[in-house]
C-alpha atoms as a PDB file:
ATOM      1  CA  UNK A   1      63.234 -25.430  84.442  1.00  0.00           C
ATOM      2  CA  UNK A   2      65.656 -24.631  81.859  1.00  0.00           C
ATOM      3  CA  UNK A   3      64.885 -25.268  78.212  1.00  0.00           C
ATOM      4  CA  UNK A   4      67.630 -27.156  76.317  1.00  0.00           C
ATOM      5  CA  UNK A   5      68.599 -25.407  72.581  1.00  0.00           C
ATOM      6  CA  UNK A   6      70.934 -27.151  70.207  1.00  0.00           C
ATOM      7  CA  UNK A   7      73.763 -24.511  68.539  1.00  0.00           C
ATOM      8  CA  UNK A   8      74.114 -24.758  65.054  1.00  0.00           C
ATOM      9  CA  UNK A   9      77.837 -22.635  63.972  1.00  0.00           C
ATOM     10  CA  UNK A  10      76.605 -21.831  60.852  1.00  0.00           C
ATOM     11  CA  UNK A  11      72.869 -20.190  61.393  1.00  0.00           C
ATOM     12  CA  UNK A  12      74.393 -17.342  61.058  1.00  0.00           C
ATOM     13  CA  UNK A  13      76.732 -17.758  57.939  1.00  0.00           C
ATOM     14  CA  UNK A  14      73.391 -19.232  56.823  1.00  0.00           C
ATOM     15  CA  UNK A  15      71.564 -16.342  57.279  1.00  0.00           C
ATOM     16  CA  UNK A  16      74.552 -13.672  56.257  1.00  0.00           C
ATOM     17  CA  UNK A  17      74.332 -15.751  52.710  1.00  0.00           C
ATOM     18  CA  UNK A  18      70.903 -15.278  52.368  1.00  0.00           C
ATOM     19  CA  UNK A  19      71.138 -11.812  52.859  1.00  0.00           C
ATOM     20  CA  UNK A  20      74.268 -11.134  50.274  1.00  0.00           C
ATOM     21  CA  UNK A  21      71.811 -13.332  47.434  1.00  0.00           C
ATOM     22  CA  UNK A  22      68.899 -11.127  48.336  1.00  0.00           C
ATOM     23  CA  UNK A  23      71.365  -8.157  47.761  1.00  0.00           C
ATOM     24  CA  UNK A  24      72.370  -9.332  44.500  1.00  0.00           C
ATOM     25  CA  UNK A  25      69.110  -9.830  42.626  1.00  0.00           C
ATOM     26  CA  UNK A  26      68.155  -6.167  43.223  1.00  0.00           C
ATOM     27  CA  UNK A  27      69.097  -3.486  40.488  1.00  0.00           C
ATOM     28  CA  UNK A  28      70.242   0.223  40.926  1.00  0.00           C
ATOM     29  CA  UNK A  29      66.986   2.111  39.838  1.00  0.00           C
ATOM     30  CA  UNK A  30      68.541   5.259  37.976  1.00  0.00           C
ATOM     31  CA  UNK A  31      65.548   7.330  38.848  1.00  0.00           C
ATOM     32  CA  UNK A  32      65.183   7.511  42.794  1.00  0.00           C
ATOM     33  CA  UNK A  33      68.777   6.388  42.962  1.00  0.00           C
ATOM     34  CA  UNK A  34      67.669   2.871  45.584  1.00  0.00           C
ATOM     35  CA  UNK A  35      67.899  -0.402  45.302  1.00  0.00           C
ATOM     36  CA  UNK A  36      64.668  -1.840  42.981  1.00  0.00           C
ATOM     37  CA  UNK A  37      64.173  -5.257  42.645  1.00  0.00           C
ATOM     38  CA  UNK A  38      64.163  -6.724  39.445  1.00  0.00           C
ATOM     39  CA  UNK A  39      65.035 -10.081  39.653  1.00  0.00           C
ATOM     40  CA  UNK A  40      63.147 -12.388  37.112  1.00  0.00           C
ATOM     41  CA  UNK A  41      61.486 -15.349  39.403  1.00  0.00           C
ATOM     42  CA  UNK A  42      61.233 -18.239  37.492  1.00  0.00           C
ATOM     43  CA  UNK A  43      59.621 -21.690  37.744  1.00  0.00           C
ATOM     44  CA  UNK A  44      61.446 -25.159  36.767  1.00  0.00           C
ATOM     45  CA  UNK A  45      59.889 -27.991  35.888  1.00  0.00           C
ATOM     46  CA  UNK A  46      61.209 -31.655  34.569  1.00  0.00           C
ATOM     47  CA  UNK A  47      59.340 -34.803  33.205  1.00  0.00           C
ATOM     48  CA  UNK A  48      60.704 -37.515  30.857  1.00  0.00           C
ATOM     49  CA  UNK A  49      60.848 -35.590  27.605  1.00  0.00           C
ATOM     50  CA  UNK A  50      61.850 -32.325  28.404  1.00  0.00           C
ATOM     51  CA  UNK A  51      62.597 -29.279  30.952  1.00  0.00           C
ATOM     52  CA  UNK A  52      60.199 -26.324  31.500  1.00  0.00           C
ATOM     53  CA  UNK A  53      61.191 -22.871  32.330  1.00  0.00           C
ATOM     54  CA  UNK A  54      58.498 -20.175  32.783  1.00  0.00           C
ATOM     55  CA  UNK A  55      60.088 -16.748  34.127  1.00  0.00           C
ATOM     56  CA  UNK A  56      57.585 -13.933  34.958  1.00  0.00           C
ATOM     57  CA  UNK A  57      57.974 -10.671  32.527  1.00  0.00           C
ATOM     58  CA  UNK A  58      54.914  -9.030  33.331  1.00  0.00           C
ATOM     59  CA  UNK A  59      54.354  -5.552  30.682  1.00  0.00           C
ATOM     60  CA  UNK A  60      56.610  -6.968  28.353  1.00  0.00           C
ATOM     61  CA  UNK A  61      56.371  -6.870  24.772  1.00  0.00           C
ATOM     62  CA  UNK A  62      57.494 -10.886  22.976  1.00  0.00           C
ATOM     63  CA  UNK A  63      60.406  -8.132  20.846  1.00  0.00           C
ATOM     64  CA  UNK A  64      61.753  -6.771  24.175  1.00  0.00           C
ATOM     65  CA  UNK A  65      62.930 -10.205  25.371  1.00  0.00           C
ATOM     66  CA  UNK A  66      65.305 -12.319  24.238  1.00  0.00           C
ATOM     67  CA  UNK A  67      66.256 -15.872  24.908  1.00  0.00           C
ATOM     68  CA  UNK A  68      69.795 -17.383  23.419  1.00  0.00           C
ATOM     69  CA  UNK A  69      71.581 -20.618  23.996  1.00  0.00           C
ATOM     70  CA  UNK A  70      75.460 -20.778  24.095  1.00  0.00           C
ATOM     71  CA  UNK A  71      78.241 -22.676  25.035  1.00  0.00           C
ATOM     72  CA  UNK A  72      75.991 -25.205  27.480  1.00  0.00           C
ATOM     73  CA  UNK A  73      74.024 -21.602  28.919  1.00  0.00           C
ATOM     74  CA  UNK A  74      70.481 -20.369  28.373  1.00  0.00           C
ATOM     75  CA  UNK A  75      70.494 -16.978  28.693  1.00  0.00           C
ATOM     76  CA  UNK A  76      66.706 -14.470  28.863  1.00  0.00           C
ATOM     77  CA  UNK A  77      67.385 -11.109  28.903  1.00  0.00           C
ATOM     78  CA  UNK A  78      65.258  -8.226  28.313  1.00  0.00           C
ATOM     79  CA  UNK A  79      64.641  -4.392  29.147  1.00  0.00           C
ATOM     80  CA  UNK A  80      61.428  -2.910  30.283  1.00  0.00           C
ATOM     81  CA  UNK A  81      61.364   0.722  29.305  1.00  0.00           C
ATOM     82  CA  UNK A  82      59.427   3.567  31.333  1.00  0.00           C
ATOM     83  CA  UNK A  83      56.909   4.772  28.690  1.00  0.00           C
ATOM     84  CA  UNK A  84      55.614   7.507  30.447  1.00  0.00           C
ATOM     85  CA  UNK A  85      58.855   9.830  30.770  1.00  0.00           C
ATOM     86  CA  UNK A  86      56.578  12.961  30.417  1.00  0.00           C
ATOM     87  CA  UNK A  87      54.635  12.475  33.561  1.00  0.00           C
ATOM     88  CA  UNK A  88      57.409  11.369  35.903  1.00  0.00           C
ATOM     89  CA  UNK A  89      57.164  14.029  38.068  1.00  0.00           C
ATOM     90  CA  UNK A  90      53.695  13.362  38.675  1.00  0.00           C
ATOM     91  CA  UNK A  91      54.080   9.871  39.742  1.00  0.00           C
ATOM     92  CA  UNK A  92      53.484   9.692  43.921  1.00  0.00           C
ATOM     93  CA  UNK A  93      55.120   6.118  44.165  1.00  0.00           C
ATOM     94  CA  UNK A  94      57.586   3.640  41.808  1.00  0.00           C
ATOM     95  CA  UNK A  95      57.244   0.032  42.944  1.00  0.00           C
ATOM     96  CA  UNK A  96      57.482  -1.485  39.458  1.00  0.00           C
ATOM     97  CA  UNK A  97      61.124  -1.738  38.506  1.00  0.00           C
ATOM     98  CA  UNK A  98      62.559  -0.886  35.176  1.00  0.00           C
ATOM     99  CA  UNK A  99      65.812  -1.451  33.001  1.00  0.00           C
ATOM    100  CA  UNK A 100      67.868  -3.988  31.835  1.00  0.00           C
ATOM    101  CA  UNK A 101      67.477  -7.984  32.947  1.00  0.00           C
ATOM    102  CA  UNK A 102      69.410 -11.089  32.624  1.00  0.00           C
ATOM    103  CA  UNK A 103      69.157 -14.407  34.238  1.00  0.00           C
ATOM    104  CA  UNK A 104      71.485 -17.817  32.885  1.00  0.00           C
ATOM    105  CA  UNK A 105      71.196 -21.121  33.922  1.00  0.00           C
ATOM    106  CA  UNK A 106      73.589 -24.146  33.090  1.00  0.00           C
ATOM    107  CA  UNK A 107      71.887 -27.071  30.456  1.00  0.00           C
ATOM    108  CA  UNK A 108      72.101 -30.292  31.154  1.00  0.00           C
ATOM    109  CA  UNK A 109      74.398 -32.454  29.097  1.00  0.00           C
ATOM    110  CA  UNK A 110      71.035 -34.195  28.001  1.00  0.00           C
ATOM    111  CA  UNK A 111      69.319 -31.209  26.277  1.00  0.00           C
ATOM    112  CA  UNK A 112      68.544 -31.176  23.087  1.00  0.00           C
ATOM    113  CA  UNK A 113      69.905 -27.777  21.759  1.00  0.00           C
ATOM    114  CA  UNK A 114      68.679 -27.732  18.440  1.00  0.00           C
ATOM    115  CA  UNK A 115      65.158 -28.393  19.421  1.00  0.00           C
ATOM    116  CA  UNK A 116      64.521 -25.528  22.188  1.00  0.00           C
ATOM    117  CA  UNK A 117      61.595 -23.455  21.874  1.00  0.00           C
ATOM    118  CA  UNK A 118      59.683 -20.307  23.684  1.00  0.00           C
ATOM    119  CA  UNK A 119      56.607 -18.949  23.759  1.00  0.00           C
ATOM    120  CA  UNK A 120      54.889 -15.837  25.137  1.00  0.00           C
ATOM    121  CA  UNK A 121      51.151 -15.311  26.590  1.00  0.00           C
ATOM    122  CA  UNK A 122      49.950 -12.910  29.268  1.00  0.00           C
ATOM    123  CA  UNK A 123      53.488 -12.220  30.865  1.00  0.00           C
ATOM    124  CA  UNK A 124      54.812 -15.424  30.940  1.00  0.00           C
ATOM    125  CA  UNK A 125      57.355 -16.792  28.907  1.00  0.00           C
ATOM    126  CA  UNK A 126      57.867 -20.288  28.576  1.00  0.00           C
ATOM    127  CA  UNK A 127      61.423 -22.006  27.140  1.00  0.00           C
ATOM    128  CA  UNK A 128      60.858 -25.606  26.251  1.00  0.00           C
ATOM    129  CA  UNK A 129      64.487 -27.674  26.958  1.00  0.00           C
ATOM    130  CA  UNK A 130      63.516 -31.017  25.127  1.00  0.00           C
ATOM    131  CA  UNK A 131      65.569 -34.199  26.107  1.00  0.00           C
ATOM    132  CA  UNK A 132      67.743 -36.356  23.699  1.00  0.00           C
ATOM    133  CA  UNK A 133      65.992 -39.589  22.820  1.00  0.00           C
ATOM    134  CA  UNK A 134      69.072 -41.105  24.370  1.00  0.00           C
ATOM    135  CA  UNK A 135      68.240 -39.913  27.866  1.00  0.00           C
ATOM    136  CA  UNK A 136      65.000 -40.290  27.886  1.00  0.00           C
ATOM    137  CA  UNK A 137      63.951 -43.585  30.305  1.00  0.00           C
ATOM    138  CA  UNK A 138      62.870 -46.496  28.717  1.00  0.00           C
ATOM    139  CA  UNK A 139      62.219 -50.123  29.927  1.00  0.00           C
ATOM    140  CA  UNK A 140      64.179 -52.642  28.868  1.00  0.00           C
ATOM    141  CA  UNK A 141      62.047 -56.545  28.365  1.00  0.00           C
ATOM    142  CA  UNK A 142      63.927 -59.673  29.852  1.00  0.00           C
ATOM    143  CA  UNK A 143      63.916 -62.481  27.707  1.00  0.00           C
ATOM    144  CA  UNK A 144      63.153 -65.865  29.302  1.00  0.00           C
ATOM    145  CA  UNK A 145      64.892 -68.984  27.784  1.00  0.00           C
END
């Protein structure tokens, strides 16, 4: 008996997409001369008053990273710096990846710009988008006559 499989055209432009974004969030590491990932993963998170961002920056000193709001962007960037340039040689294996970083995102209309804030503990940084009071929900009481 014959098992019956829809096709789906675009599994594989799908898949090629996938594979050009996971291209793109890798770096050129300058001392093996290969691909080293150093995309910053980040977590989002929304509630009434205000957006969340925490982005992984693990070995980072708070003066090495840098957060900046422009033109409707928020912008972290950083560089994590090698520290141990004398030993290099003696290193058997490189998995942590080094260099320059840089991730933007798009605000909302409804952030507050002049109120954003970030904080630093244990390799996560944390960038506090709060909302205008005028798009913040609020309930509305009907009047009966």
């Amino acid at each position: 008996m014959s098992t019956l499989v829809s096709y789906d055209p675009f599994r594989q432009f799908r898949s090629l997409q996938s594979e050009i974004n996971r291209i793109f969030e890798r770096d050129m590491d300058s001392f093996h001369g290969q691909m080293a990932a150093w995309p910053m993963r980040v977590d989002i998170l929304e509630d009434e008053n205000k957006i969340v961002i925490k982005a992984d920056v693990p070995g980072m000193e708070q003066k090495d990273i840098n957060v900046n709001v422009d033109n409707g962007q928020l912008t972290i960037s950083g560089e994590r710096k090698f520290e141990d340039e004398a030993n290099k040689e003696s290193y058997h294996r490189m998995e942590r990846a080094y260099g320059r970083f840089n991730r933007s995102f798009s605000l909302p209309n409804t952030t507050d710009t002049s109120k954003i804030s970030a904080s630093y503990k244990n390799g996560v940084l944390e960038v506090t988008l709060p909302k205008l009071e005028e798009a913040k929900p609020r309930s509305i009481q009907v009047q009966v006559n």
